[in-house]
PDB file of N, CA and C in Angstrom:
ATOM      1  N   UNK A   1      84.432 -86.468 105.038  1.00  0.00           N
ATOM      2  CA  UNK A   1      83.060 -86.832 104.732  1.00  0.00           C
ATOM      3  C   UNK A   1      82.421 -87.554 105.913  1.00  0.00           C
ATOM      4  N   UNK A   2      82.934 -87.938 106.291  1.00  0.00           N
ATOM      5  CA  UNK A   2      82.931 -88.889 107.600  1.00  0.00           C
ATOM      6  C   UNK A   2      82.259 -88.187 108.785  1.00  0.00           C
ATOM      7  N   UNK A   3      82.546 -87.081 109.213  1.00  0.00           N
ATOM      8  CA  UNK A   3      82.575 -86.264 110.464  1.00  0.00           C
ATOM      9  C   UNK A   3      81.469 -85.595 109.860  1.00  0.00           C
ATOM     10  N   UNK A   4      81.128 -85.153 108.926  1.00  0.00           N
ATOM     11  CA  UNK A   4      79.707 -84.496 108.578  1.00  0.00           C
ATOM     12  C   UNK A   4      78.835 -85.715 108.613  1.00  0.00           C
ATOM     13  N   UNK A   5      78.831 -86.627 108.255  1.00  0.00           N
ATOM     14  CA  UNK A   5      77.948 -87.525 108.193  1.00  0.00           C
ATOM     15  C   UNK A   5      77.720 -88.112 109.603  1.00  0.00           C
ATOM     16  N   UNK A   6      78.659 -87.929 110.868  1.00  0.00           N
ATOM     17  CA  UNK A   6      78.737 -88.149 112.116  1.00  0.00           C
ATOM     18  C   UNK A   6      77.714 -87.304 112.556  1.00  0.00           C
ATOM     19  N   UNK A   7      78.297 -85.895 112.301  1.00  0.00           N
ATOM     20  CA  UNK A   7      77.584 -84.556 112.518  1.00  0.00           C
ATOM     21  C   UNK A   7      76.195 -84.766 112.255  1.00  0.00           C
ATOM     22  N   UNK A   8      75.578 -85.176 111.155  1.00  0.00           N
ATOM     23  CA  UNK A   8      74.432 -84.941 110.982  1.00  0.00           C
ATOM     24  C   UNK A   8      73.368 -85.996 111.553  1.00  0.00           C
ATOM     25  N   UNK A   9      74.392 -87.156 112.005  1.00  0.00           N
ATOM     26  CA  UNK A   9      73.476 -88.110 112.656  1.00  0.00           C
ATOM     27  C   UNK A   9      73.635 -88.045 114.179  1.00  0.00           C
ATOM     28  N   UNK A  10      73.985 -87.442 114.575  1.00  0.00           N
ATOM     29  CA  UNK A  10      74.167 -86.873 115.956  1.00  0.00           C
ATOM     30  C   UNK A  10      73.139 -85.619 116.317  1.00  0.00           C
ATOM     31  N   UNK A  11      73.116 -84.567 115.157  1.00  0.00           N
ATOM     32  CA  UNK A  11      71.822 -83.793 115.023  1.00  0.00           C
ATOM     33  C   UNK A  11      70.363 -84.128 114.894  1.00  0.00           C
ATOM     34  N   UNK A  12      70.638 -85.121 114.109  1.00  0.00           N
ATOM     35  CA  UNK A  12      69.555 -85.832 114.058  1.00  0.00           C
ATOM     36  C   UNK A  12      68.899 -86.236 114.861  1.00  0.00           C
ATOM     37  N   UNK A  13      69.850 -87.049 115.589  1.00  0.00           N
ATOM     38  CA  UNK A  13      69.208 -87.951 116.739  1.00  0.00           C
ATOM     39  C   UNK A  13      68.704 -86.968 117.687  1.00  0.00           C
ATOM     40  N   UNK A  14      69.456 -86.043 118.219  1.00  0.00           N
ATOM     41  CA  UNK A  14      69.132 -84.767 118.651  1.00  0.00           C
ATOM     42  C   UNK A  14      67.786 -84.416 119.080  1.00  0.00           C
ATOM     43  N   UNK A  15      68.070 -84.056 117.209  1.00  0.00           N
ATOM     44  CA  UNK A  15      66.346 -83.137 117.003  1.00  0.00           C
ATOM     45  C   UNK A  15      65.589 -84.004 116.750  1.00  0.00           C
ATOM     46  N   UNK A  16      65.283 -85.251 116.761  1.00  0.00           N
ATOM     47  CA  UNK A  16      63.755 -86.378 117.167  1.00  0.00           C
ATOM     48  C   UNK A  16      63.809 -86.423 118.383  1.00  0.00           C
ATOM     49  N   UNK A  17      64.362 -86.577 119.402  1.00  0.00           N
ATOM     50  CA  UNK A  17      63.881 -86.741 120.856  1.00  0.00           C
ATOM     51  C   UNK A  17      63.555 -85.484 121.177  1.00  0.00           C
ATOM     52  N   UNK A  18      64.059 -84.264 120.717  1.00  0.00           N
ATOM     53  CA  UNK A  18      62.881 -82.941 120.812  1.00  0.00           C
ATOM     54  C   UNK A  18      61.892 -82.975 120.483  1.00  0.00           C
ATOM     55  N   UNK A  19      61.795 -83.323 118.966  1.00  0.00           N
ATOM     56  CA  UNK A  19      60.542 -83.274 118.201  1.00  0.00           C
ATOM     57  C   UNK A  19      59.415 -83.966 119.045  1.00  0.00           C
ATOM     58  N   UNK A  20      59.795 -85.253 119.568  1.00  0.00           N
ATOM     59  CA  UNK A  20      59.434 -85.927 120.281  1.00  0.00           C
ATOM     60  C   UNK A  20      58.674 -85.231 121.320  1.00  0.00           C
ATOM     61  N   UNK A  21      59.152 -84.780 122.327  1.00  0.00           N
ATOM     62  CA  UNK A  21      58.854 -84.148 123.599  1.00  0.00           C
ATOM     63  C   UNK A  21      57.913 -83.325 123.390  1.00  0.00           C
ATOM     64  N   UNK A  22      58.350 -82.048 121.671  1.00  0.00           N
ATOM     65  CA  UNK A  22      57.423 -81.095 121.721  1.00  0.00           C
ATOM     66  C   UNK A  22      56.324 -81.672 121.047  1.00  0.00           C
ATOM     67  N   UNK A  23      55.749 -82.696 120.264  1.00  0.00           N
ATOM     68  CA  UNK A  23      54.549 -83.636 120.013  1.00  0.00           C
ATOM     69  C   UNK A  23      54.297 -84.258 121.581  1.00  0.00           C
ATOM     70  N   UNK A  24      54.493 -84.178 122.538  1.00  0.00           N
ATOM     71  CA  UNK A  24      53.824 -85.256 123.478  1.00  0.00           C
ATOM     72  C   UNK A  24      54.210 -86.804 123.591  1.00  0.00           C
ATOM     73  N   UNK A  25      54.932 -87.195 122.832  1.00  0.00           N
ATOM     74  CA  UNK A  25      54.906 -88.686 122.136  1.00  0.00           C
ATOM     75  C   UNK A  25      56.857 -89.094 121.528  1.00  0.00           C
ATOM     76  N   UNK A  26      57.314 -88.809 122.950  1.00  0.00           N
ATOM     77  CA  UNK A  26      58.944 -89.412 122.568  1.00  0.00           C
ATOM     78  C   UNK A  26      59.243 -91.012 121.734  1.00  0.00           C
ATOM     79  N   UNK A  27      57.959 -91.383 121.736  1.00  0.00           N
ATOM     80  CA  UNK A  27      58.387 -92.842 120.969  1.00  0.00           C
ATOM     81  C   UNK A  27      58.465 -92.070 119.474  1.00  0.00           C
ATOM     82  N   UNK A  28      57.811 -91.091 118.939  1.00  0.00           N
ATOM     83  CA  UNK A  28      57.589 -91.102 117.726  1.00  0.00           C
ATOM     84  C   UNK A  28      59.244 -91.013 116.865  1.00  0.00           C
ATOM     85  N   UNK A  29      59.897 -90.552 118.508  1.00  0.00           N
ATOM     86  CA  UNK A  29      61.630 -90.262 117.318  1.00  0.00           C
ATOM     87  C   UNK A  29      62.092 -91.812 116.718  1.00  0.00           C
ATOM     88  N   UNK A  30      61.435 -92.896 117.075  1.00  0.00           N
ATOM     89  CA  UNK A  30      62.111 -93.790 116.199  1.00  0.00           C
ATOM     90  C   UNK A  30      61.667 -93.931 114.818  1.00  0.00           C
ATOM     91  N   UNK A  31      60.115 -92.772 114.639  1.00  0.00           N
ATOM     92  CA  UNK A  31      59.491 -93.366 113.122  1.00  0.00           C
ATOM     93  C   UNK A  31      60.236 -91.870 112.474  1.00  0.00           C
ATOM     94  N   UNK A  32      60.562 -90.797 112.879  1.00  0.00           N
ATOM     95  CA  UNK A  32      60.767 -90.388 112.242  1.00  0.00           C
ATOM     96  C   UNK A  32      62.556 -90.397 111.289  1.00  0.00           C
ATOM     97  N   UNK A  33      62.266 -89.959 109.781  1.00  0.00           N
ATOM     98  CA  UNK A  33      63.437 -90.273 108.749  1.00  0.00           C
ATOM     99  C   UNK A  33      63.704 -88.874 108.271  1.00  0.00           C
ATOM    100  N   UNK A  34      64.676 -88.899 107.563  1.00  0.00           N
ATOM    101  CA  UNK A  34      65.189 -87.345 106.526  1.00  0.00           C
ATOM    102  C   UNK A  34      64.008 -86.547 105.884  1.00  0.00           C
ATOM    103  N   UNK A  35      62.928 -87.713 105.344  1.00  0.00           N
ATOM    104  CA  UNK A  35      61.922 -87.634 104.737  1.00  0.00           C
ATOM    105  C   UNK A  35      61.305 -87.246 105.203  1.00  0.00           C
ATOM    106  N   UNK A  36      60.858 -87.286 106.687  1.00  0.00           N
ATOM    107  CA  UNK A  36      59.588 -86.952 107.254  1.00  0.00           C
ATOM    108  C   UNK A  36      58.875 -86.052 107.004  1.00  0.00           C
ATOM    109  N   UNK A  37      57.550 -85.679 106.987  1.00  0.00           N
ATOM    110  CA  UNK A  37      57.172 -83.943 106.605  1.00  0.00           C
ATOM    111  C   UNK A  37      56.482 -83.527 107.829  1.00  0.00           C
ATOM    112  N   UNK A  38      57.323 -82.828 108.391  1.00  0.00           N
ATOM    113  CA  UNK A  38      56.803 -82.772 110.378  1.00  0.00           C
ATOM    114  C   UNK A  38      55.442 -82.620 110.751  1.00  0.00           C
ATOM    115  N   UNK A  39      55.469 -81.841 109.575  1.00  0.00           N
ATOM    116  CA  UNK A  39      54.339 -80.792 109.267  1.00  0.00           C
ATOM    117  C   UNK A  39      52.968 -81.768 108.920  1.00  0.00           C
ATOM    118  N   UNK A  40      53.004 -82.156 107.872  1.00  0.00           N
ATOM    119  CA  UNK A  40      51.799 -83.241 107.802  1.00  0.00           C
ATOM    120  C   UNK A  40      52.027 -84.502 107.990  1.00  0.00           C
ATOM    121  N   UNK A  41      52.822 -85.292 108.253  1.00  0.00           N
ATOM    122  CA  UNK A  41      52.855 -86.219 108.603  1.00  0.00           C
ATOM    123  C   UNK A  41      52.607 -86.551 109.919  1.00  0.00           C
ATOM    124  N   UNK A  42      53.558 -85.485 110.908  1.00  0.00           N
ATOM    125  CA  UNK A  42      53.562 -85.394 112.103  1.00  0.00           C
ATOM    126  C   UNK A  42      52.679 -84.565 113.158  1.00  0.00           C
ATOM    127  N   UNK A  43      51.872 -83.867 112.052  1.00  0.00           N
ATOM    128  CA  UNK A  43      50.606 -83.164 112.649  1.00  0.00           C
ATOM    129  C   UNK A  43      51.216 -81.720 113.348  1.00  0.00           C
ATOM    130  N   UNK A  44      52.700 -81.182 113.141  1.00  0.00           N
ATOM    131  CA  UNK A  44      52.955 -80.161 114.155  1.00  0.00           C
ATOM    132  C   UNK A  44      52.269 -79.068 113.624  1.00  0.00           C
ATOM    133  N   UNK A  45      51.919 -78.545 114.381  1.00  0.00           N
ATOM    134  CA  UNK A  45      51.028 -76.859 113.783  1.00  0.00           C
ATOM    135  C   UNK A  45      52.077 -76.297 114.714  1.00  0.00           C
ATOM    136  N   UNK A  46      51.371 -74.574 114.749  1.00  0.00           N
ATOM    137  CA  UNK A  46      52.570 -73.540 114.399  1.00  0.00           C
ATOM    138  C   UNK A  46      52.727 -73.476 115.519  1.00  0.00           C
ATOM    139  N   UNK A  47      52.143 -73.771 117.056  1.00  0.00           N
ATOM    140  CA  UNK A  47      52.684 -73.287 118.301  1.00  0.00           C
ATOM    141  C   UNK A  47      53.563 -74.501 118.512  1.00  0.00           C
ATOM    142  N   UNK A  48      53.657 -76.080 118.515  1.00  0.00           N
ATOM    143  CA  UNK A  48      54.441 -76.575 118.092  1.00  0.00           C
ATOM    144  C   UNK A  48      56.079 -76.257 117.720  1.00  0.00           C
ATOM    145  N   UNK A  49      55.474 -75.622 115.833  1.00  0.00           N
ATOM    146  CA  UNK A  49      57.019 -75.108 115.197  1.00  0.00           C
ATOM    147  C   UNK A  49      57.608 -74.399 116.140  1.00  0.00           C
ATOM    148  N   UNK A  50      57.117 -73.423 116.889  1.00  0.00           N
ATOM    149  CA  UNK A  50      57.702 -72.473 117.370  1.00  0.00           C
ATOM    150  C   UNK A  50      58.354 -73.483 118.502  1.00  0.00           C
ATOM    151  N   UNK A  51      58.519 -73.471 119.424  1.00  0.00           N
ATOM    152  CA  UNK A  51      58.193 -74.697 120.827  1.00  0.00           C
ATOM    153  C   UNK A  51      59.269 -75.572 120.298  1.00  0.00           C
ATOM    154  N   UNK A  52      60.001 -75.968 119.229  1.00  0.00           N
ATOM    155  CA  UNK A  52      60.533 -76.990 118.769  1.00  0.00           C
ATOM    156  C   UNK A  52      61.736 -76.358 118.143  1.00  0.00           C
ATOM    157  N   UNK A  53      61.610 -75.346 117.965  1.00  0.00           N
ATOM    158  CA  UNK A  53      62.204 -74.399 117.081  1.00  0.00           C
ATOM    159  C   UNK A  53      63.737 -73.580 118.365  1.00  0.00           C
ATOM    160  N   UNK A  54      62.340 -73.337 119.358  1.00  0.00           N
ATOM    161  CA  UNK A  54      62.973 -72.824 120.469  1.00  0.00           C
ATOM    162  C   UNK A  54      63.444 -74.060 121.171  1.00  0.00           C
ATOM    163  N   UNK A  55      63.457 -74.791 120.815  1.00  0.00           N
ATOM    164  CA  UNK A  55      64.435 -76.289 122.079  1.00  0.00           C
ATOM    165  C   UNK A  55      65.058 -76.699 121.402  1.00  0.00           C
ATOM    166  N   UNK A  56      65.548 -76.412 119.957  1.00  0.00           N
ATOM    167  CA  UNK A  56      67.019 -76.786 118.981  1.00  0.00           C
ATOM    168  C   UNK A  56      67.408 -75.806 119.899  1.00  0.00           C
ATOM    169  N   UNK A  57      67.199 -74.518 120.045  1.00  0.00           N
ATOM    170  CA  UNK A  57      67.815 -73.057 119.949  1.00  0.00           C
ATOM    171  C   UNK A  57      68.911 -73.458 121.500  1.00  0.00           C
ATOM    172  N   UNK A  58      67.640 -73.969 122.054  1.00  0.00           N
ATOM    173  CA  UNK A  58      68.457 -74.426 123.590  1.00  0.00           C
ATOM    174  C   UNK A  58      69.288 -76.100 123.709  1.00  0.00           C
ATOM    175  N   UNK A  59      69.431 -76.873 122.847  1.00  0.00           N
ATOM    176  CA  UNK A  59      69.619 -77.871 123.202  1.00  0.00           C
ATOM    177  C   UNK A  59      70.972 -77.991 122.235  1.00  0.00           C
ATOM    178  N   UNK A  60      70.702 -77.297 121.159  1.00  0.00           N
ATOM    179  CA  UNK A  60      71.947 -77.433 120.558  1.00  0.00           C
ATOM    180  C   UNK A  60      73.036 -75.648 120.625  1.00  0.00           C
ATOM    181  N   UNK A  61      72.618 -74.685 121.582  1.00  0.00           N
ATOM    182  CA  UNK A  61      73.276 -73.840 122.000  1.00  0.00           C
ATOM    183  C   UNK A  61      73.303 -72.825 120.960  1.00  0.00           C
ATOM    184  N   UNK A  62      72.628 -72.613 119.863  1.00  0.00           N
ATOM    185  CA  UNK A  62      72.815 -71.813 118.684  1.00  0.00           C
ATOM    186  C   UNK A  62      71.660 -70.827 118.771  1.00  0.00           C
ATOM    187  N   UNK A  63      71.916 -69.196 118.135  1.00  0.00           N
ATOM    188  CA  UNK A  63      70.653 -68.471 117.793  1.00  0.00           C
ATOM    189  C   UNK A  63      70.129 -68.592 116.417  1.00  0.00           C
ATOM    190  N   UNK A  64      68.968 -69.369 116.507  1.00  0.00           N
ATOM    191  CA  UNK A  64      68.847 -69.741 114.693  1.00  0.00           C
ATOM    192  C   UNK A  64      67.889 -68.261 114.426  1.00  0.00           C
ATOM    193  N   UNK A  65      68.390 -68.129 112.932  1.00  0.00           N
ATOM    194  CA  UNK A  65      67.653 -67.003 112.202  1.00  0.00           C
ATOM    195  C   UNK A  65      66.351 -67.337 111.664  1.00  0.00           C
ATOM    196  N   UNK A  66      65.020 -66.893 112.379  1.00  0.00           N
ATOM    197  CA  UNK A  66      63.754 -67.847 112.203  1.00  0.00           C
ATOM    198  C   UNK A  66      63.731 -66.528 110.786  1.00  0.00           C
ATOM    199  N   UNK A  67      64.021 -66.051 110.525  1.00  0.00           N
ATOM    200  CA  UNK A  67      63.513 -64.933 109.056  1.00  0.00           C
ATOM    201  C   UNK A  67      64.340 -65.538 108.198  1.00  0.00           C
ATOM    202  N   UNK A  68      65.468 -66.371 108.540  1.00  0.00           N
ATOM    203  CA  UNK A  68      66.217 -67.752 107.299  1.00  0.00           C
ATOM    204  C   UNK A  68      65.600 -68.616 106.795  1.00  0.00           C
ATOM    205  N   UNK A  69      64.556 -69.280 107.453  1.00  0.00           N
ATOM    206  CA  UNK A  69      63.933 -70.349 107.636  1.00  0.00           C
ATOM    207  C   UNK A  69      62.775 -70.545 106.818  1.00  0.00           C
ATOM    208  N   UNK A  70      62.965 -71.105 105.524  1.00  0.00           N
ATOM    209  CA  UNK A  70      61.789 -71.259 104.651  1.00  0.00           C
ATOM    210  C   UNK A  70      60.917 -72.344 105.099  1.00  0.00           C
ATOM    211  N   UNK A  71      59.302 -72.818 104.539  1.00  0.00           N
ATOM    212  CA  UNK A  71      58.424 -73.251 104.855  1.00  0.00           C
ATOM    213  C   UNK A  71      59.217 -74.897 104.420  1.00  0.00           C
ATOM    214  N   UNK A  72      60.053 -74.876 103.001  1.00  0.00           N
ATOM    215  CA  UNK A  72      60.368 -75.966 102.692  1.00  0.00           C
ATOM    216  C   UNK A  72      61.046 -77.042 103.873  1.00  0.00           C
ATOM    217  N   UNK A  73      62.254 -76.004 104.571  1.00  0.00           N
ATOM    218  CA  UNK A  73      62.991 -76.383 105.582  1.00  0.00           C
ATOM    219  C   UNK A  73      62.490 -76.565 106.578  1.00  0.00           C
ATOM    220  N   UNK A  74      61.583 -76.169 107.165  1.00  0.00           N
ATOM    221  CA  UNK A  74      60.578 -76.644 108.653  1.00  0.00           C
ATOM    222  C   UNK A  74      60.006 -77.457 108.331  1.00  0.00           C
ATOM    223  N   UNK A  75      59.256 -77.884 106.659  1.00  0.00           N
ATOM    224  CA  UNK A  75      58.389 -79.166 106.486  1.00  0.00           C
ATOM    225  C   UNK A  75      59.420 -80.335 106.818  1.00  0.00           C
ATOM    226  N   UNK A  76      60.284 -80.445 105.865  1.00  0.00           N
ATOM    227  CA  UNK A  76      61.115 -81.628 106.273  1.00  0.00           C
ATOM    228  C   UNK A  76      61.936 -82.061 107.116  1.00  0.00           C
ATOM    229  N   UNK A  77      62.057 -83.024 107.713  1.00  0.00           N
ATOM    230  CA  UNK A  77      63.047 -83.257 108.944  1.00  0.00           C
ATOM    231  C   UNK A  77      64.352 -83.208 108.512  1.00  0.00           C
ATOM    232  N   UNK A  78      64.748 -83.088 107.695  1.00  0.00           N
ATOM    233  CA  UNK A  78      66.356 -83.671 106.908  1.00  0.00           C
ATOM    234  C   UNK A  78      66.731 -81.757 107.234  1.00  0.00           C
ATOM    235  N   UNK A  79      65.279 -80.663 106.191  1.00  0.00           N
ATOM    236  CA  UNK A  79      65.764 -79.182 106.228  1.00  0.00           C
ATOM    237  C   UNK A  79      65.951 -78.654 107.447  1.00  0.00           C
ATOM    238  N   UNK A  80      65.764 -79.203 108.877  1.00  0.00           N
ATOM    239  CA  UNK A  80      65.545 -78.550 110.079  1.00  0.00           C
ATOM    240  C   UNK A  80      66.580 -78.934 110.286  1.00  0.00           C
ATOM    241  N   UNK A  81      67.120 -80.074 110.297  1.00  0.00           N
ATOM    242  CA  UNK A  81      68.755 -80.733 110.738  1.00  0.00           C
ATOM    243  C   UNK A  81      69.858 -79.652 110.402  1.00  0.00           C
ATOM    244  N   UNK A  82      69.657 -79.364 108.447  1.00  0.00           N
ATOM    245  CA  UNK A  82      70.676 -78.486 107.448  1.00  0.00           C
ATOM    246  C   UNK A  82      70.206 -77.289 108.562  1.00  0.00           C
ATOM    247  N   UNK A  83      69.367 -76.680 108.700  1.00  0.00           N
ATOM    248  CA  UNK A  83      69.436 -75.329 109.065  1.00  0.00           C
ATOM    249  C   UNK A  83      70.100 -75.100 110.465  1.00  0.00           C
ATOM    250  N   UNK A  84      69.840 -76.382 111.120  1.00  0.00           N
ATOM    251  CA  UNK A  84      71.204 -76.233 112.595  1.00  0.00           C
ATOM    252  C   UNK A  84      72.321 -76.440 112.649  1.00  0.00           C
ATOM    253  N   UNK A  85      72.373 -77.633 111.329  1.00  0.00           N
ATOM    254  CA  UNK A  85      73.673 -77.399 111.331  1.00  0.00           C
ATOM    255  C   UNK A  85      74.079 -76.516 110.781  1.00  0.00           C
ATOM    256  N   UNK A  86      73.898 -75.823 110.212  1.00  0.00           N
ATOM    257  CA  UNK A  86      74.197 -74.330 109.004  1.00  0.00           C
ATOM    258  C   UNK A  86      74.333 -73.054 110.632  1.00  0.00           C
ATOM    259  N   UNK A  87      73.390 -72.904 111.654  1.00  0.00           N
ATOM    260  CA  UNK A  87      73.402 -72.219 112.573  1.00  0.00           C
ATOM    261  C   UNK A  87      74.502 -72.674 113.275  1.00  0.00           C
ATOM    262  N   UNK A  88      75.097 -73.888 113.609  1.00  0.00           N
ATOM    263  CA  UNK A  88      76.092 -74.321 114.216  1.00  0.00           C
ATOM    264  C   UNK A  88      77.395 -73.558 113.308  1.00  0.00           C
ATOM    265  N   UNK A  89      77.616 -73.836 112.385  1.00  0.00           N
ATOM    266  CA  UNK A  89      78.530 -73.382 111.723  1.00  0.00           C
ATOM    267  C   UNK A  89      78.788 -71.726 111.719  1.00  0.00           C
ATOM    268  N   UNK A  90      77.847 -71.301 111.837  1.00  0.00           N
ATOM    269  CA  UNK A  90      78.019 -69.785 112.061  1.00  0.00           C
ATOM    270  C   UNK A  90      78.452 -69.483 112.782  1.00  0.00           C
ATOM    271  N   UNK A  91      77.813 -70.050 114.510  1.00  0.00           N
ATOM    272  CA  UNK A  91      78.327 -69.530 115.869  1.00  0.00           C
ATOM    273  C   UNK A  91      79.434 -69.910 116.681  1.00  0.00           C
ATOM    274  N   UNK A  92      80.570 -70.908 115.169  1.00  0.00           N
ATOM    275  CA  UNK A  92      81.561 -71.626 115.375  1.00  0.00           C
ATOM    276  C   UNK A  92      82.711 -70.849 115.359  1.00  0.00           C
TER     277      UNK A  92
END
C-alpha cells in the first residue's frame, strides 16, 4: 500500500510542475490538490489540455490513450494522475 501511495505522490508532484509550466504560472503547483478541477478552477482550455497532456506523455515516458480519456478524468487532478499511472502500468 505503501509504494502506490509513494507512486502516486511522486506523480503527482510530477504532474503540477507541468501543469504549472503549461498554465504559465509554476507557483500554481503548490495550490493545486486531488480535488482540483483543472478545468475550471484552473482556467485550462483545450490547447492547454492538449500541451499538458503531451508533457505527461514526455516527462513521464508513457503513450497515453487520449480516446481512454474521459472529460471526468482531465477535469480532475487526482483522474489525470489515475490515468498515468494506469498508462505507466501498461508500458511496464
Amino acid at each position: 500500500m505503501t509504494e502506490v501511495l509513494d507512486l502516486y505522490a511522486s506523480v503527482a508532484d510530477r504532474a503540477k510542475a507541468v501543469l504549472g509550466d503549461v498554465l504559465g504560472n509554476p507557483e500554481i503547483a503548490a495550490t493545486i490538490s486531488e480535488d482540483t478541477d483543472i478545468i475550471h478552477d484552473l482556467g485550462l482550455d483545450s490547447i492547454q489540455a492538449i500541451n499538458f497532456l503531451l508533457a505527461l506523455e514526455d516527462v513521464f515516458d508513457v503513450e497515453l490513450e487520449f480516446e481512454e480519456l474521459t472529460y471526468e478524468q482531465l477535469r480532475k487532478f487526482s483522474g489525470v494522475c489515475g490515468f498515468v499511472i494506469a498508462a505507466m502500468a501498461v508500458s511496464a
